[in-house]
Protein backbone atom coordinates (compact mmCIF):
# COMPACT_ATOMS: atom_id res chain seq x y z
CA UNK A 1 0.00 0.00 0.00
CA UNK A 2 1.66 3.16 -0.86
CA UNK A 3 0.71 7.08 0.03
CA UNK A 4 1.16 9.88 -1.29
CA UNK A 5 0.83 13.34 -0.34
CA UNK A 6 -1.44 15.60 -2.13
CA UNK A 7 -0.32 18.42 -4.02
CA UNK A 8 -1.74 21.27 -2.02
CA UNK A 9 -0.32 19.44 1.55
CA UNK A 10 2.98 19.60 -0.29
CA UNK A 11 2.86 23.31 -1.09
CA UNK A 12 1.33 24.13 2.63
CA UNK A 13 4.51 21.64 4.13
CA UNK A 14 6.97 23.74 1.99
CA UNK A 15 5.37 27.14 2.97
CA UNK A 16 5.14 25.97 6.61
CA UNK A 17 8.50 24.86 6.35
CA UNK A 18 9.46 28.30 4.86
CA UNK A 19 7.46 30.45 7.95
CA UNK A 20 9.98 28.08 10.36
CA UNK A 21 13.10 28.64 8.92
CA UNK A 22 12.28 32.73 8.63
CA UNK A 23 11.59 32.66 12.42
CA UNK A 24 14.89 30.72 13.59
CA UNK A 25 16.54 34.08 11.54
CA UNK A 26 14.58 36.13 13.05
CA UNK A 27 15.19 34.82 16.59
CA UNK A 28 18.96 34.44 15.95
CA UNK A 29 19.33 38.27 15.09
CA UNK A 30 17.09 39.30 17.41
CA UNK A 31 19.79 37.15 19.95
CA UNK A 32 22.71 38.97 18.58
CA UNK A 33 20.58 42.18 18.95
CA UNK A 34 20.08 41.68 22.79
CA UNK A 35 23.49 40.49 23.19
CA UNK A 36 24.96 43.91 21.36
CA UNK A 37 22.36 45.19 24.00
CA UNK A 38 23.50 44.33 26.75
CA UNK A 39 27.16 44.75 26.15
CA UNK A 40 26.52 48.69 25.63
CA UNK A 41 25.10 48.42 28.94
CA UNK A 42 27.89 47.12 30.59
CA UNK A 43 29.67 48.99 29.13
CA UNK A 44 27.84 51.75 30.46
CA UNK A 45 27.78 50.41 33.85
CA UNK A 46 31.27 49.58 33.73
CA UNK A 47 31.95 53.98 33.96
CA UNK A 48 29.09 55.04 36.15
CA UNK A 49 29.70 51.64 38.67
CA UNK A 50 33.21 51.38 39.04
CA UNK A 51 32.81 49.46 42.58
CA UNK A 52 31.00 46.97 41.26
CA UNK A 53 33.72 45.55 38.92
CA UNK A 54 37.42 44.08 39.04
CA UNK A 55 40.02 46.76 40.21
CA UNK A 56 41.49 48.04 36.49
CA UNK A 57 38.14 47.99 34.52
CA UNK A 58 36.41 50.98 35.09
CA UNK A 59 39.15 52.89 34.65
CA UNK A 60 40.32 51.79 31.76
CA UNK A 61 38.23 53.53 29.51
CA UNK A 62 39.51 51.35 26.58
CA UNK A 63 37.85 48.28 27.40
CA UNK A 64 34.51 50.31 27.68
CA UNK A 65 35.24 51.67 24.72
CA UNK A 66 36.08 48.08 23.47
CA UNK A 67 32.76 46.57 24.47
CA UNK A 68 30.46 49.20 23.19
CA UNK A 69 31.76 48.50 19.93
CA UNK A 70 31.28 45.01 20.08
CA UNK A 71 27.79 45.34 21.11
CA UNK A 72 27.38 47.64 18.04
CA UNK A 73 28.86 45.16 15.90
CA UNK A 74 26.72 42.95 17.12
CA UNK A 75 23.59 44.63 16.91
CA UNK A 76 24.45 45.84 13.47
CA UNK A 77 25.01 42.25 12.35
CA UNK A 78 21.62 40.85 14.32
CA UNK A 79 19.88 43.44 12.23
CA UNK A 80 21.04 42.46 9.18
CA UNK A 81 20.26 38.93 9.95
CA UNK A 82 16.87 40.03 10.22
CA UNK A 83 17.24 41.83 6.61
CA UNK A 84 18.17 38.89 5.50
CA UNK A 85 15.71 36.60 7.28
CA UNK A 86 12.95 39.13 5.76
CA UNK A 87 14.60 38.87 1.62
CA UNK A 88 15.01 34.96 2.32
CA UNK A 89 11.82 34.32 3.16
CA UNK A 90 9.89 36.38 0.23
CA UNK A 91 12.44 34.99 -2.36
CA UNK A 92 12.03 31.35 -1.31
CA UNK A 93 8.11 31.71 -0.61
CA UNK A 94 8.01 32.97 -4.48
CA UNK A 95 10.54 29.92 -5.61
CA UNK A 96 7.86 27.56 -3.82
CA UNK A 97 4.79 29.03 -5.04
CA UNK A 98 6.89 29.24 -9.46
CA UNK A 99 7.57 25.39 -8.25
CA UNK A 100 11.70 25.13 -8.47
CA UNK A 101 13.50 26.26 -5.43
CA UNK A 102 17.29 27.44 -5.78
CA UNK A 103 19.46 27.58 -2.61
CA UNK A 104 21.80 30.78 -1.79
CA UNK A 105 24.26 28.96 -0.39
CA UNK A 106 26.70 32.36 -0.75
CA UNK A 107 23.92 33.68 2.41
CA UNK A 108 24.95 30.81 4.65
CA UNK A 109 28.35 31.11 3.85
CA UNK A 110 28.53 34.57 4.95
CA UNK A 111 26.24 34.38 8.02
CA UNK A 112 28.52 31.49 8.97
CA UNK A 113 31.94 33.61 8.67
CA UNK A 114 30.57 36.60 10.58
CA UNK A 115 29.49 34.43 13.51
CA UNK A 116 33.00 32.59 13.41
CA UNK A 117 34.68 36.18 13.05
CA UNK A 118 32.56 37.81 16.30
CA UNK A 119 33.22 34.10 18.30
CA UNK A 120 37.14 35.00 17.39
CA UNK A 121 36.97 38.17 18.36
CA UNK A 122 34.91 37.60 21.44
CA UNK A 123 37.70 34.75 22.91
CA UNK A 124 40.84 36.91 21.62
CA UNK A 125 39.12 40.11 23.62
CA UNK A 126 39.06 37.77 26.55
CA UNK A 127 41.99 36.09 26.65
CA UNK A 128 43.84 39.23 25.96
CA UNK A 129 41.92 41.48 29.05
């Protein structure tokens, strides 16, 4: 006895499938938002709380500097994640709908090298402070 799925469940599984896929993005740059976030805000509390940290950090106001950077870079890259998130998702949801679905690979490739670059940069900022 052998199934198949109808047409229409097909289309629905690949649009579904689509919707999913759009909202991992979306809650991965929305992550790297709140991280950037947060590490303004130490950074912030790092100057107006010196007490409250290691002897050395709120004075040096390099490694403030330092961290509200990184949380910029960081939210700057979680929002283009969610540019990206918002393109993917239109593009593929027309390749489903025309019937023939074409990866970009190039996307993952550079989504993958800018979380590898801010994970590097991230341990060398710690090992070196």
């Amino acid at each position: 006895m052998r199934s198949e799925i109808p047409e229409g469940e097909t289309l629905s599984r690949e649009h579904l499938a689509n919707e999913r896929t759009f909202l991992s993005w979306i809650r991965t740059g929305m992550n790297m938002v709140g991280a950037g976030i947060l590490l303004g805000v130490l950074a912030g509390a790092l100057r107006f709380f010196p007490a409250a940290f290691p002897t050395g950090w709120a004075t040096d106001g390099s490694r403030n500097r330092d961290l509200a950077l990184f949380g910029i870079a960081l939210v700057v890259f979680g929002a283009l994640m969610e540019l990206v998130a918002a393109v993917r998702f239109v593009r593929y949801g027309r390749s489903i709908r025309r019937g023939r679905l074409t990866p970009t690979w190039p996307v993952y490739l550079l989504v993958a090298l800018g979380l590898a670059l801010m994970g590097a940069a991230c341990t060398i900022y710690a090992v070196v402070s």
